[in-house]
Protein backbone atom coordinates (compact mmCIF):
# COMPACT_ATOMS: atom_id res chain seq x y z
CA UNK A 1 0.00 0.00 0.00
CA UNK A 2 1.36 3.65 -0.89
CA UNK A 3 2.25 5.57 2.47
CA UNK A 4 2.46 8.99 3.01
CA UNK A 5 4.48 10.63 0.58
CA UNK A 6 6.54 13.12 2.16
CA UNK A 7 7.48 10.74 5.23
CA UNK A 8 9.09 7.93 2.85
CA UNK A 9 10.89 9.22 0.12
CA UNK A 10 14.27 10.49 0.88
CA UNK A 11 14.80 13.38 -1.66
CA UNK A 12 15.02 16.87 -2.02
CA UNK A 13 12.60 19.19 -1.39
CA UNK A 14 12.21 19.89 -4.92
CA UNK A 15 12.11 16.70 -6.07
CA UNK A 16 9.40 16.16 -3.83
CA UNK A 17 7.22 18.84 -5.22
CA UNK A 18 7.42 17.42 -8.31
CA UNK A 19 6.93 13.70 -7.58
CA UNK A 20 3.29 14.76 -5.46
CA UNK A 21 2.36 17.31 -8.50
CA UNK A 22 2.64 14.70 -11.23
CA UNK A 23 0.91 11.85 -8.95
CA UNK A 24 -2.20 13.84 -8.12
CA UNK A 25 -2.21 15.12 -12.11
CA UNK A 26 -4.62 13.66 -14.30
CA UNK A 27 -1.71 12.72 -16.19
CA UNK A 28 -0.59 10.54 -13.71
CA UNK A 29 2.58 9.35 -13.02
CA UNK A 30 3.38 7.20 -16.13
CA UNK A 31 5.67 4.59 -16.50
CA UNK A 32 5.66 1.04 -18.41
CA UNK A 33 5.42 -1.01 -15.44
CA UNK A 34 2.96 -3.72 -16.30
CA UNK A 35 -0.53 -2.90 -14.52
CA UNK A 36 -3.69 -3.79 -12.45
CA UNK A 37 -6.08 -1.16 -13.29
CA UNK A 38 -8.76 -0.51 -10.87
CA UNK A 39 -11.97 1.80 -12.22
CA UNK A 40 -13.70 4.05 -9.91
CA UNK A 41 -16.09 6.68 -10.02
CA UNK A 42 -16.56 8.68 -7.20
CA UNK A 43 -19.89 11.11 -7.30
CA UNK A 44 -20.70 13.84 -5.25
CA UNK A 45 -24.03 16.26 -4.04
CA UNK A 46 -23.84 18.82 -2.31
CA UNK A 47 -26.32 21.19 -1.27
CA UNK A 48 -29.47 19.57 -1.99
CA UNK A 49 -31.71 21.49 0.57
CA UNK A 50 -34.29 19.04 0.86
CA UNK A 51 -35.38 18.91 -3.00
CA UNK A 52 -36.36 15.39 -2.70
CA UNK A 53 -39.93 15.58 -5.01
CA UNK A 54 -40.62 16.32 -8.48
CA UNK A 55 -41.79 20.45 -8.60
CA UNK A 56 -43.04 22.11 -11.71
CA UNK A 57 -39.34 24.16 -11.88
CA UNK A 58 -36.79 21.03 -11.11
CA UNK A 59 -36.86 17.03 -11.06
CA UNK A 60 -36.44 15.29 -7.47
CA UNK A 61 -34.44 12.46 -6.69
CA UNK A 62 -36.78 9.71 -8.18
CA UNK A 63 -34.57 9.73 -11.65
CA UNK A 64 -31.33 10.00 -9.78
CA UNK A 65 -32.12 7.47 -7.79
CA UNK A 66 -32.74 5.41 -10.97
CA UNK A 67 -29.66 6.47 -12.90
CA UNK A 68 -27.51 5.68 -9.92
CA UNK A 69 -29.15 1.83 -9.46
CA UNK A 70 -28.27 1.48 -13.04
CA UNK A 71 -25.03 2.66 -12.71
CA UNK A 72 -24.62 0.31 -9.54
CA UNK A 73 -25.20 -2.39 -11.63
CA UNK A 74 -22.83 -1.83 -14.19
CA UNK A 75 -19.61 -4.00 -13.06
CA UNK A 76 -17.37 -2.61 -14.99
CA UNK A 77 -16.25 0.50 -12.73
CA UNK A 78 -16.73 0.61 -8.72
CA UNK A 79 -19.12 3.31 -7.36
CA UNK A 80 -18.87 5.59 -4.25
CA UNK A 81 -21.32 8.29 -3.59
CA UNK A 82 -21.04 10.98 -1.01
CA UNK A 83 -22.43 14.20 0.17
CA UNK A 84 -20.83 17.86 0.92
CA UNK A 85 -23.49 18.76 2.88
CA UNK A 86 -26.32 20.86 3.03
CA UNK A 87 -28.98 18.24 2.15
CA UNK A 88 -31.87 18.67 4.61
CA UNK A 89 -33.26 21.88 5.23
CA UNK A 90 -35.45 23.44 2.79
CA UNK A 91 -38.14 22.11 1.50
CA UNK A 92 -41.53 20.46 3.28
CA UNK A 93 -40.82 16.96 2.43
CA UNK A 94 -37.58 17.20 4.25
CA UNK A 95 -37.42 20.31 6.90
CA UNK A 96 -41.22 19.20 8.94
CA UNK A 97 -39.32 15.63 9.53
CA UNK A 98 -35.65 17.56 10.80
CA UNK A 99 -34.27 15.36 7.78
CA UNK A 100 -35.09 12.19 8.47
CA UNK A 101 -36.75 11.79 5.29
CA UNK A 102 -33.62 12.74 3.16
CA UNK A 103 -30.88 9.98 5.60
CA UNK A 104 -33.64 7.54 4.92
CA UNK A 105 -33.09 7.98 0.91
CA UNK A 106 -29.33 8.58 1.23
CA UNK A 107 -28.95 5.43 3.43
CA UNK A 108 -30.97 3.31 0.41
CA UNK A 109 -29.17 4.77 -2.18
CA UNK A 110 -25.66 3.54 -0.10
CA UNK A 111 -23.93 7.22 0.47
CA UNK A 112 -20.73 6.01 2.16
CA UNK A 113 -20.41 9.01 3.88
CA UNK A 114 -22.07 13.19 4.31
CA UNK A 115 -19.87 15.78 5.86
CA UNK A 116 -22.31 18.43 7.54
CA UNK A 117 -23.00 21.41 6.26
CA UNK A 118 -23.81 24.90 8.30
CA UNK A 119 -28.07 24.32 7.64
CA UNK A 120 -27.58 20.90 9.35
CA UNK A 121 -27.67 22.77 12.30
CA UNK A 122 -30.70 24.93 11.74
CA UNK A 123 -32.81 23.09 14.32
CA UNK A 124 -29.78 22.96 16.63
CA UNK A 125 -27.53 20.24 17.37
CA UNK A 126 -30.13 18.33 18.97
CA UNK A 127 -31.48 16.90 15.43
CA UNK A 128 -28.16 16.04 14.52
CA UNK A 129 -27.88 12.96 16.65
CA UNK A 130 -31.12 11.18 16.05
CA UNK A 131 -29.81 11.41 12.18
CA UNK A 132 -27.10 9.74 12.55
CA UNK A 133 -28.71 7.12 14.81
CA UNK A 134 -30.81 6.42 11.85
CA UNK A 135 -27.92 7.04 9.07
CA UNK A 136 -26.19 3.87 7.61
CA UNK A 137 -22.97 5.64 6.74
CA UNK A 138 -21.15 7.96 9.26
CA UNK A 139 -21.80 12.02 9.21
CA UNK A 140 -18.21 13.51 8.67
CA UNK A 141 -16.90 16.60 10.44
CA UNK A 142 -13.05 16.63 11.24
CA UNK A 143 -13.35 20.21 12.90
CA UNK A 144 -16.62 20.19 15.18
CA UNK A 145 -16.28 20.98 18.69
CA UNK A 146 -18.56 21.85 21.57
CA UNK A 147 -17.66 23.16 24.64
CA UNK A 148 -14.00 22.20 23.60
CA UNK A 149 -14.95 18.55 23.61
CA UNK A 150 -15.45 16.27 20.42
CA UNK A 151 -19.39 15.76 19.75
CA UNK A 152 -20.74 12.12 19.05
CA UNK A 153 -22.94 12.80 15.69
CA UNK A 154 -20.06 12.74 13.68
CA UNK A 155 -16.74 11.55 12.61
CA UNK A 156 -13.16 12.98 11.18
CA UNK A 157 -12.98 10.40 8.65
CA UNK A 158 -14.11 7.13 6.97
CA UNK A 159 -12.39 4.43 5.06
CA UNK A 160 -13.90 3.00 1.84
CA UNK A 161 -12.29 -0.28 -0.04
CA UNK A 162 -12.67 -0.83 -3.11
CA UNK A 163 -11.62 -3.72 -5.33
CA UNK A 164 -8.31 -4.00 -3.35
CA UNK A 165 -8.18 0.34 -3.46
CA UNK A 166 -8.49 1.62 0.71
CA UNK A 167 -9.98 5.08 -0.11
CA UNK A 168 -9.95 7.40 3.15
CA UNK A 169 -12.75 10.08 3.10
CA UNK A 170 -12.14 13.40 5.49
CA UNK A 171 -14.88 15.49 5.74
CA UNK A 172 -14.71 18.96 7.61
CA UNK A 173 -17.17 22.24 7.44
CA UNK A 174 -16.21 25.62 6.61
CA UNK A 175 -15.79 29.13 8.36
CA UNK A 176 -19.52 28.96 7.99
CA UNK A 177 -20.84 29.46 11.87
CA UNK A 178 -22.35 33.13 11.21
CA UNK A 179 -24.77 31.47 8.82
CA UNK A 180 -26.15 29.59 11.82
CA UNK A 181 -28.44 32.08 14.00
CA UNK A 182 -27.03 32.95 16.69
CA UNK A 183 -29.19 31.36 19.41
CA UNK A 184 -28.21 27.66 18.14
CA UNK A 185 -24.72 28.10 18.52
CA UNK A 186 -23.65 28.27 21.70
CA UNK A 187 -20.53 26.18 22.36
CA UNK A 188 -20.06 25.38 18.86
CA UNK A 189 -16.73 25.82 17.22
CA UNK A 190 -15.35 25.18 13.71
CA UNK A 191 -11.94 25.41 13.81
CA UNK A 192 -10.65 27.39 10.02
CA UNK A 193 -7.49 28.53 9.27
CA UNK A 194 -4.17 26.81 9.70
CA UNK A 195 -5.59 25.24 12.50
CA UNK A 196 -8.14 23.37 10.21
CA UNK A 197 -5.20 22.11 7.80
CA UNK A 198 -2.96 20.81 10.57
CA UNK A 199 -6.20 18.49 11.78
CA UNK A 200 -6.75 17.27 7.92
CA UNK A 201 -2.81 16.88 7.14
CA UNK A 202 -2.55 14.55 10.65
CA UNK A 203 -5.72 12.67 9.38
CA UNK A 204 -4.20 12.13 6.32
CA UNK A 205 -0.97 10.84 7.78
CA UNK A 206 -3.13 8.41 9.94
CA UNK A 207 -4.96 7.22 7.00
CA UNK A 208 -2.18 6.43 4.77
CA UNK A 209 -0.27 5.14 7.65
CA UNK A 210 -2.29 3.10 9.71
CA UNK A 211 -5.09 2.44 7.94
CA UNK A 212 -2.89 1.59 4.77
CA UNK A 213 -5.55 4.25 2.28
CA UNK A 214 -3.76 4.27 -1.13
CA UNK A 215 -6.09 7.67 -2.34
CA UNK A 216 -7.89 10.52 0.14
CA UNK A 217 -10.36 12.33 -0.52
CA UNK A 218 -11.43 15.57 0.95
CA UNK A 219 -14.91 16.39 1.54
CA UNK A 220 -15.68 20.42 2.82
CA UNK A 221 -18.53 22.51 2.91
CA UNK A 222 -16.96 25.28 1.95
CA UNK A 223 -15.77 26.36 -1.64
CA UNK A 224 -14.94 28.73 -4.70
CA UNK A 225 -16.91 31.54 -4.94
CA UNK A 226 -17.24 31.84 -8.71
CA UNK A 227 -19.21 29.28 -11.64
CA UNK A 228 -17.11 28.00 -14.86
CA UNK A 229 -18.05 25.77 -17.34
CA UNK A 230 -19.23 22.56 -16.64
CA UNK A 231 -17.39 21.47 -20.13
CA UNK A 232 -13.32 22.71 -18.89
CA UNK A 233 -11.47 22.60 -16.48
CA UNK A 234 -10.03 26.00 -14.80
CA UNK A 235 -6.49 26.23 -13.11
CA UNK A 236 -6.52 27.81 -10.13
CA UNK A 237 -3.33 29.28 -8.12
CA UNK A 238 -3.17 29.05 -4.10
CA UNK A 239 -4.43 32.82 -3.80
CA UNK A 240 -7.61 32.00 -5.69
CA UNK A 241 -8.87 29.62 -3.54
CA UNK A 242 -6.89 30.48 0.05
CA UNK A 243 -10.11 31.76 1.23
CA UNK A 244 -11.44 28.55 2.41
CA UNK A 245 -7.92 25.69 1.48
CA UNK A 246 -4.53 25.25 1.86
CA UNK A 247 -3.08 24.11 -1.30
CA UNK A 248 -0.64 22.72 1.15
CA UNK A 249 -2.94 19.76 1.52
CA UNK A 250 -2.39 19.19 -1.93
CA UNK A 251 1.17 17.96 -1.68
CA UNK A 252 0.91 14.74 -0.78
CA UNK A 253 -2.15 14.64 1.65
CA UNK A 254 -5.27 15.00 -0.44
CA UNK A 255 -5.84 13.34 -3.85
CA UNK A 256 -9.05 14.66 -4.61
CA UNK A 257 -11.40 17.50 -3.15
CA UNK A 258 -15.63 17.38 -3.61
CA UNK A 259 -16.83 21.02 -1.76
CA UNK A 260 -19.95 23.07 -1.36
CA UNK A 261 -22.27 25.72 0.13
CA UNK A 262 -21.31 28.82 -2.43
CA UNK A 263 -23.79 26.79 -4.88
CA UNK A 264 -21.46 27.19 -7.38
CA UNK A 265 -20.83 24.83 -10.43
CA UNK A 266 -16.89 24.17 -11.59
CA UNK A 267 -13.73 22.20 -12.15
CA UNK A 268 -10.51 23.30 -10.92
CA UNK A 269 -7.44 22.36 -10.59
CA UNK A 270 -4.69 23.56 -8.26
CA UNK A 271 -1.17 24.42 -8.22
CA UNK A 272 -0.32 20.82 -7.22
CA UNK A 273 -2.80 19.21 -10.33
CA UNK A 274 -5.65 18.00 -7.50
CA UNK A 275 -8.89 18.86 -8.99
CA UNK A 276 -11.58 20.72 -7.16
CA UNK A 277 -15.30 19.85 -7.85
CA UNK A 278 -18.86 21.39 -6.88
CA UNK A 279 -22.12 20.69 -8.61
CA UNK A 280 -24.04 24.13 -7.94
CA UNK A 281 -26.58 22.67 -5.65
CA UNK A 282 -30.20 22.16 -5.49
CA UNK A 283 -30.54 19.03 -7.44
CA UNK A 284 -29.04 20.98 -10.52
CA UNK A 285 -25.36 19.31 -11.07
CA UNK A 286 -23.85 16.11 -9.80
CA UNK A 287 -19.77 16.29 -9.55
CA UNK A 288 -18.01 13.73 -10.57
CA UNK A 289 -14.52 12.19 -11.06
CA UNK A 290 -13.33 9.49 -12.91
CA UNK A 291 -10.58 7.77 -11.34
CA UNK A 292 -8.49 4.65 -12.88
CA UNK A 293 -6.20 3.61 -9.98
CA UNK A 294 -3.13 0.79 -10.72
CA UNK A 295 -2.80 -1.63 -7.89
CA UNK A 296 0.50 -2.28 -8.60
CA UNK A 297 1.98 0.97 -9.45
CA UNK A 298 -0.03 2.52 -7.17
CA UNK A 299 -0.38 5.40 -9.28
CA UNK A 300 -3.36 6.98 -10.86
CA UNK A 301 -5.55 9.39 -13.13
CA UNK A 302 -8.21 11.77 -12.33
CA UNK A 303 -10.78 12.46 -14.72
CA UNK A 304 -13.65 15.00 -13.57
CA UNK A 305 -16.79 15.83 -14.86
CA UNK A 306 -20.23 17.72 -14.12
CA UNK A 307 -23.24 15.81 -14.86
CA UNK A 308 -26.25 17.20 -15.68
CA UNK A 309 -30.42 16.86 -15.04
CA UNK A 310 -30.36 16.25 -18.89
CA UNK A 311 -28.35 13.57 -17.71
CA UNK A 312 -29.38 11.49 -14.70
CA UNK A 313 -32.77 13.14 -14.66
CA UNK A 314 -33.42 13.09 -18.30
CA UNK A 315 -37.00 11.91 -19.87
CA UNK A 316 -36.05 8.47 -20.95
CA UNK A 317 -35.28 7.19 -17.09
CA UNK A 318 -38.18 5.85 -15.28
CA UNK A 319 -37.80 7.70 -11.38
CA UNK A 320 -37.41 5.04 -9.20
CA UNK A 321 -40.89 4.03 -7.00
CA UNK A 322 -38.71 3.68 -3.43
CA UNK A 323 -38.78 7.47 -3.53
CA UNK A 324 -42.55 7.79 -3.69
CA UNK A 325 -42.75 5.55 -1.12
CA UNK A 326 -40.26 7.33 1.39
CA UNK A 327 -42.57 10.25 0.79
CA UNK A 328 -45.70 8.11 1.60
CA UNK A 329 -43.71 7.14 5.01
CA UNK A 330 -43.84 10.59 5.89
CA UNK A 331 -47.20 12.04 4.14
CA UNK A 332 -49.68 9.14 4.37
CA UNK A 333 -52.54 10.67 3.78
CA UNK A 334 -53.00 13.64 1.10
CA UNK A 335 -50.14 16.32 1.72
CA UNK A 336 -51.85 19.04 3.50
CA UNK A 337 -48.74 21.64 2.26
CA UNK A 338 -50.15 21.52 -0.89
CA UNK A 339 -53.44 22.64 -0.96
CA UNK A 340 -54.02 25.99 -2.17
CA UNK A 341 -54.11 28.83 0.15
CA UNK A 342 -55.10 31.85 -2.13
CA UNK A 343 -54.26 33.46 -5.19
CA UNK A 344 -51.31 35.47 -6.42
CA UNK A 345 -52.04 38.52 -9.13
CA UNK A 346 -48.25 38.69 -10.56
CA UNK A 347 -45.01 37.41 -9.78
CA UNK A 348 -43.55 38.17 -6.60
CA UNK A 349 -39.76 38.88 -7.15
CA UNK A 350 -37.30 38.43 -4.21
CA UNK A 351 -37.59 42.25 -3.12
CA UNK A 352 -41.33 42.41 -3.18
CA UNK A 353 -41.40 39.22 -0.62
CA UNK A 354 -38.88 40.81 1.57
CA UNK A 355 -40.40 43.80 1.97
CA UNK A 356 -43.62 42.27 2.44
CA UNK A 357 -42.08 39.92 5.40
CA UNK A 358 -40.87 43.47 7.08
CA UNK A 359 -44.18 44.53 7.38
CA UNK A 360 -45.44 41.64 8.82
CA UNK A 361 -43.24 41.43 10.96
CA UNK A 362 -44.22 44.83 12.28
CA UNK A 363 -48.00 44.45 12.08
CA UNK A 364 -47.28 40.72 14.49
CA UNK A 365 -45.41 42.97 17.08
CA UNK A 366 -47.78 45.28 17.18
CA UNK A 367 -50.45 42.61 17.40
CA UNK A 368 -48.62 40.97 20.18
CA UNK A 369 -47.06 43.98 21.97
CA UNK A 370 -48.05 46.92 20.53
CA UNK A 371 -50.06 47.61 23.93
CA UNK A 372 -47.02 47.77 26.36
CA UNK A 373 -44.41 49.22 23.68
CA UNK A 374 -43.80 51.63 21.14
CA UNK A 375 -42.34 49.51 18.19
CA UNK A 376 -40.38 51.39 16.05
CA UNK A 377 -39.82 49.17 13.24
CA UNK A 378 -39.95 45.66 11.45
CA UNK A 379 -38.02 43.62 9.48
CA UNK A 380 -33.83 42.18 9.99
CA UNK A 381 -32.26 40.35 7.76
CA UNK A 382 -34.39 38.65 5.29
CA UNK A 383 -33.26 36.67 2.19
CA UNK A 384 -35.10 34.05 0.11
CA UNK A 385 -34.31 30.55 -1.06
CA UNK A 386 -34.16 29.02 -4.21
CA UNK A 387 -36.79 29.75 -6.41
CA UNK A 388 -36.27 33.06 -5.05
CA UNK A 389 -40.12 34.55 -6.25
CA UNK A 390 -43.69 33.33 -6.10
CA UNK A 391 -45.16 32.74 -9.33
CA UNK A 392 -48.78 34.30 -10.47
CA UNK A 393 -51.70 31.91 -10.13
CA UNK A 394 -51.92 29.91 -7.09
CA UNK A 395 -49.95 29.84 -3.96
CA UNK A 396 -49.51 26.32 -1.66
CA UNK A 397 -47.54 26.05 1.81
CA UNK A 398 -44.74 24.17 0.11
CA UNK A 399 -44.55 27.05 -2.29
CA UNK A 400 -43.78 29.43 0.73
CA UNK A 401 -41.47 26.38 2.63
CA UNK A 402 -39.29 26.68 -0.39
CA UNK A 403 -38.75 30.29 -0.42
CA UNK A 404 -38.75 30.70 3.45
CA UNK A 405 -37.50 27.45 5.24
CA UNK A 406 -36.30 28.85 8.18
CA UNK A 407 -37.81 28.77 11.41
CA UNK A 408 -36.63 31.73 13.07
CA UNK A 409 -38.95 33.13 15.94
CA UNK A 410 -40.58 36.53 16.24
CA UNK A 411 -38.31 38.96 18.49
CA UNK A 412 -39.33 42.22 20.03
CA UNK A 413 -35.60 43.51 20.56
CA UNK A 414 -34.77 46.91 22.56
CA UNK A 415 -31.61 48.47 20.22
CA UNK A 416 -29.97 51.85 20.87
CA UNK A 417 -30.43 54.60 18.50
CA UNK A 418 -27.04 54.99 16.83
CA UNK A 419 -27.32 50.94 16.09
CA UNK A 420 -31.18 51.28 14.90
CA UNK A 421 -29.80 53.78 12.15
CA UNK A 422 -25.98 52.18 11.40
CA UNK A 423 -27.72 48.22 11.18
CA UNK A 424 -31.05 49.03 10.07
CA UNK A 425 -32.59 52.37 8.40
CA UNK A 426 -29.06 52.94 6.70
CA UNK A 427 -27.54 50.01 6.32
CA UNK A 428 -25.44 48.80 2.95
CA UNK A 429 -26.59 44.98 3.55
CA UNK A 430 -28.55 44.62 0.57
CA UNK A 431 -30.01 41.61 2.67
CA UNK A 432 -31.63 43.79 5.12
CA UNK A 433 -35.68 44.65 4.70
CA UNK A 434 -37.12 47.50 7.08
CA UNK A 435 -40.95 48.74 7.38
CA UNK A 436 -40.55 52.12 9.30
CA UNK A 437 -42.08 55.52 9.81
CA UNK A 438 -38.71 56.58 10.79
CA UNK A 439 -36.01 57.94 8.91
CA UNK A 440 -32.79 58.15 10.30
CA UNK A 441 -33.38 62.05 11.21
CA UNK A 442 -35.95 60.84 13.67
CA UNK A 443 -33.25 59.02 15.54
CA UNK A 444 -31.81 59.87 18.38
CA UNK A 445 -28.44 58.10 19.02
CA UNK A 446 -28.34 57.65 22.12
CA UNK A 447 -32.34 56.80 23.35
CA UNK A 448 -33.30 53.12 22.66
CA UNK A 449 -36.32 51.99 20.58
CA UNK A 450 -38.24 48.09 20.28
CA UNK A 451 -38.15 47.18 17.11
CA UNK A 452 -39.57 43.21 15.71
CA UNK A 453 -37.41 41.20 13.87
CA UNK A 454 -36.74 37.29 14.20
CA UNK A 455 -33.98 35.22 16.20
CA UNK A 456 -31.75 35.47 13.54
CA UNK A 457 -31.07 39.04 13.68
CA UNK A 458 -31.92 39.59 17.36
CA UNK A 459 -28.76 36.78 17.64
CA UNK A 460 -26.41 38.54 15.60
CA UNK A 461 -23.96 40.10 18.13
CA UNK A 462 -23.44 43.32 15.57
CA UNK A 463 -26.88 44.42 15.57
CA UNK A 464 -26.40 44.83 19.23
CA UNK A 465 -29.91 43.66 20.07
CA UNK A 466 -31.30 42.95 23.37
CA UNK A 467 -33.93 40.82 23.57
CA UNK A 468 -37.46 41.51 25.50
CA UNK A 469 -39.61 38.95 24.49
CA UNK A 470 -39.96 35.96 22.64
CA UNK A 471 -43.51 35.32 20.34
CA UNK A 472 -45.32 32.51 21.52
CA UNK A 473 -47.69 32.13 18.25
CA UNK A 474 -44.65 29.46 17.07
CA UNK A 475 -45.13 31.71 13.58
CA UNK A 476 -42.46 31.93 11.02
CA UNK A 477 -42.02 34.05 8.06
CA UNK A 478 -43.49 32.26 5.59
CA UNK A 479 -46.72 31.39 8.08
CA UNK A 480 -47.11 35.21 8.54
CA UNK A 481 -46.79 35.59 4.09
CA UNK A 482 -49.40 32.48 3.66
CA UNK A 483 -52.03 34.35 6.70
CA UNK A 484 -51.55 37.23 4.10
CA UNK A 485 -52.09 35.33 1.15
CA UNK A 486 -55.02 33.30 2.64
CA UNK A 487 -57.19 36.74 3.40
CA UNK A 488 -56.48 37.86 -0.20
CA UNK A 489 -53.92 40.19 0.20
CA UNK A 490 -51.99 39.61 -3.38
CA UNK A 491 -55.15 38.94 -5.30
């Protein structure tokens, strides 16, 4: 079995560059040594937000599910899928079940592993566990900590074999905690940085060493901010991609890297020839990379690719049945988030909601406790999912999940003045949505004011928010948006 590189060869430092370059190339490393060729084909989704059923914009998983049996079945390469996270929250089918529904489908379609991404966390912690009780592959997570102490939902790594290949798996989650409202993470800690690549160079050491792993792959939730082609391959140097790895890690310690969470779509290769692969999200792109591995050499190739819905969701597979009948574990009888709450006159762009959702927000505060206070304002930090508007015609519950997943309580928050103006009424977050009489003139710096926004922005230590009361109506967002819609309000 290959060891570690850079512990077992005994040459310069130059040398050694070049002999971990050319091995993690697609090239390979060449030679006429005769050969035992082992095919594999690793596959990768990442941020998949629940989109589990068929919707009038995007196929579910029915036809991947279908495509990937197939390809199970074909003998002639060796399959391992895998997830960079993200895949729960989101949708109906998935978020009212804390993603049950989704490990169930992930542990019959044999993922061998799922690092966590930051929205696995969106109910807190405490779904995490139950998960992985239920989970027949391990949830991977190399830099979670809580309290200081390791947590016992997931792992640092997994090992894979396959036809005589020992593939080791690290997964680890990005510098992604601010994403998480504030509230949930208490005593959480994902440790970034150099800090980060020392615990996923010593993993890689162990893997190679001990557990004999002839190729490692890295699995993060984290990744390159900007889309290329799905048909090329871009080179990328250190600086472009420093942000969230150390191309260090590419020098003997990682052979291949699937990321996620900037929903981006690309193929890139680094300084040291490992490729870097992300699918875009949301059921849209699978990654995937080719790799033909010589048990006797021990060398390899790497050949990536992006497949497409016109692909593995295309109209000449048949979606497979298991995934109607998941959905039937879940929704026995008919699917009350479905039914039709009221009408919609014209599309709702992303702005319109928002704004919308600010007023609410402020109407439900004064509902609640406009008696005892003088509310000031409504809205926070409001941004919409994927498909980011609300069509004309008719409007469901599912329709509003989808836009609005999260379940972020109502706040009544006490804020100074100087903040109120700075963080709300003149902010230069786009991604902030205010309903106000106020302008910033009416301000006074230094009195404070209530104001109603939800837990994630009452959380958010730079808004300097202190909270006064909690709603108990358990209403979100979107529950507020589909009262709205119910009483006619975009008719």
């Amino acid at each position: 079995m290959r060891k570690f590189l850079l512990k077992t060869v005994s040459l310069p430092l130059s040398a050694l560059l070049l002999f971990a370059a050319v091995g993690c190339a697609e090239e390979g490393f060449g030679g006429t040594s005769s050969s035992q060729k082992v095919e594999l084909s690793f596959y990768a989704i990442n941020d998949l937000h629940g989109k589990f059923m068929d919707t009038a914009t995007q196929p579910g998983m029915d036809e991947f599910t279908a495509y990937m049996k197939a390809l199970y079945a074909d003998e002639k390469r060796e399959e391992i899928l895998l997830s960079s996270g993200d895949m729960w929250q989101g949708t109906v089918e998935s978020s009212t079940n804390k993603g049950r529904l989704m490990t169930e489908w992930m542990n019959e379609l044999d993922f061998v592993s799922m690092t966590l991404g930051n929205h696995e966390y969106d109910w807190g912690a405490k779904a995490l566990t139950p998960n992985s009780e239920v989970a027949d592959f391990p949830f991977l997570a190399i830099n979670v900590t809580y309290h200081g102490q390791s947590v016992d939902y997931c792992s640092g790594s997994t090992v894979v074999e396959k036809n005589g290949v020992k593939i080791g798996i690290i997964g680890a989650i990005g510098d992604c905690l601010s994403s998480i409202s504030g509230d949930l993470t208490e005593g959480l800690r994902f440790a970034t940085g150099s800090e980060l690549t020392a615990l996923v160079k010593n993993e890689s050491v162990r893997l190679r060493e001990q557990e004999e792993c002839d190729f490692i792959v890295y699995s993060i939730h984290d990744g390159y901010g900007d889309s290329t082609s799905a048909t090329s391959v871009k080179s990328v140097t250190g600086r472009d991609i420093s942000d969230y790895y150390d191309t260090a890690l590419s020098n003997g310690f990682v052979d291949l890297v699937f990321e996620g969470h900037t929903h981006q779509r690309y193929m890139l290769k680094d300084e040291y020839g490992v490729y870097h692969l992300q699918g875009g999200g949301e059921n849209r792109y699978v990654s995937c990379a080719e790799v033909t591995f010589d048990l006797k050499t021990e060398k390899y190739t790497v050949t990536p690719r992006l497949i497409g819905t016109d692909v593995y969701a295309s109209s000449s597979i048949e979606g497979d049945p298991v995934v109607e009948k998941i959905y039937e574990k879940y929704f026995p009888t008919d699917d009350p988030y479905t039914a039709v709450l009221g009408m919609n006159a014209r599309r709702r762009q992303s702005d319109d909601i928002c704004e919308k959702v600010a007023r609410l927000y402020y109407q439900k505060g004064l509902e609640e406790w406009g008696k005892q206070y003088d509310i000031a304002l409504g809205g926070g930090y409001l941004k919409v999912r994927n498909p980011y508007k609300i069509e004309a015609g008719s409007v469901t519950y599912a329709n509003l999940f989808s836009i609005l997943p999260f379940d972020n309580d109502l706040v009544l928050g006490k804020i100074r003045g100087v903040d109120l103006i700075d963080r709300f009424l003149e902010t230069d977050n786009s991604n902030y949505y205010v309903y106000s009489a106020l302008t910033a003139n009416d301000v006074a710096e230094n009195e404070y004011y209530y104001i109603i926004v939800d837990s994630y922005s009452s959380s958010y230590k730079p808004n300097r928010i202190t909270e006064i009361a909690r709603s108990s109506s358990g209403k979100y967002a979107r529950d507020l948006l589909a009262e709205f819609i119910a009483l006619g309000g975009w008719a």
